[in-house]
Protein backbone atom coordinates (compact mmCIF):
# COMPACT_ATOMS: atom_id res chain seq x y z
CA UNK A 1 -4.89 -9.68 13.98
CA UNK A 2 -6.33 -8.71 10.74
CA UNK A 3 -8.57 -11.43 9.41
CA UNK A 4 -8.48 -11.67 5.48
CA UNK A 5 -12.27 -11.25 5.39
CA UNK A 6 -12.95 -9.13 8.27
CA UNK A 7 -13.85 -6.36 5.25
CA UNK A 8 -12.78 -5.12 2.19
CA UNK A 9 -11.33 -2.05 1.14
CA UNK A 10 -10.21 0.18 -1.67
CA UNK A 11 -6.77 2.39 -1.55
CA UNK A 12 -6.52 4.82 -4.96
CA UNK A 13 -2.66 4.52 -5.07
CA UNK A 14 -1.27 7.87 -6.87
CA UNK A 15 1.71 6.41 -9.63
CA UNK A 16 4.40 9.04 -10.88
CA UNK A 17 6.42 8.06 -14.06
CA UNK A 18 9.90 8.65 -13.13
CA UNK A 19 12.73 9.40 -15.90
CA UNK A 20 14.65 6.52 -14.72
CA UNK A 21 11.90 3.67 -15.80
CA UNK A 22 10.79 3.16 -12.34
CA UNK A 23 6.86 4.00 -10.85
CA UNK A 24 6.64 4.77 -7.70
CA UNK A 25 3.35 4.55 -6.01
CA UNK A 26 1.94 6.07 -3.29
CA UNK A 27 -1.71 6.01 -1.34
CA UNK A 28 -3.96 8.17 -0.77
CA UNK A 29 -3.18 10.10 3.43
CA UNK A 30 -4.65 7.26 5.44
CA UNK A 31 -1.33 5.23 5.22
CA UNK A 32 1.38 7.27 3.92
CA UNK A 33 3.86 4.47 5.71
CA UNK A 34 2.50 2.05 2.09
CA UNK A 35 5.13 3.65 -0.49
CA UNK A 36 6.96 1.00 -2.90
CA UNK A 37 7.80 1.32 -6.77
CA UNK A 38 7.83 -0.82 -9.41
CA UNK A 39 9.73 -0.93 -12.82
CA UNK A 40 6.68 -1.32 -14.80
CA UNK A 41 3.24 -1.59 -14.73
CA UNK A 42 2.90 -5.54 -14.51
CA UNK A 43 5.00 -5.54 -11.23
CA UNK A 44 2.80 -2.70 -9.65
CA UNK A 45 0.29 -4.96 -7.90
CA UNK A 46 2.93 -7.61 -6.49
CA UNK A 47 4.80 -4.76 -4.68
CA UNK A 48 1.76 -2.54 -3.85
CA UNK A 49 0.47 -5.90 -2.28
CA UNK A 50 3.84 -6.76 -0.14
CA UNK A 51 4.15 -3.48 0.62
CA UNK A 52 0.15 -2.95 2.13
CA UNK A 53 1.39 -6.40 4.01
CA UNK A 54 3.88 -5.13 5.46
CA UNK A 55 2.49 -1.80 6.75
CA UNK A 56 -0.59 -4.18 8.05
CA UNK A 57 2.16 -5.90 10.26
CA UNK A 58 3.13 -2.74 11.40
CA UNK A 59 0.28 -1.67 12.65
CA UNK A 60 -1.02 -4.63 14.34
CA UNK A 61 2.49 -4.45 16.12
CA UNK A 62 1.75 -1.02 17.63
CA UNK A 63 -1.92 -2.59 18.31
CA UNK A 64 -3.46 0.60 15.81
CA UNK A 65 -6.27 0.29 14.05
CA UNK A 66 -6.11 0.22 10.28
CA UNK A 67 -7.51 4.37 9.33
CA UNK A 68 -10.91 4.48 7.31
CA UNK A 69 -9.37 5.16 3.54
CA UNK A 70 -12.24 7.52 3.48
């Protein structure tokens, strides 16, 4: 299990305007499972954040390591 500390990381998220108001965002290659949207900018780091919780999950449930964002 991933502990909250165990280090810290950055993930450059990549956010495309679309016509119909919403942003979706997506990361960099090293998880391409973290994709979520948003309908503006203020709601961009609550879903980014359940989103990169949920792909976490996902990968401690197939026991893989996290990939360096590197």
């Amino acid at each position: 299990m991933v502990k909250a500390m165990d280090s810290i990381r950055t993930l450059p998220l990549l956010m495309i305007p679309q016509s119909e108001g919403c942003t979706p965002c997506y990361p960099n290659p090293p998880l391409p499972e973290l994709i979520t949207e948003a309908d503006d900018i203020t709601q961009v780091y609550s879903h980014v954040a359940d989103a990169l919780a949920a792909v976490i999950e996902l990968y401690e449930d197939m026991q893989r390591p996290l990939p360096d964002p590197a």
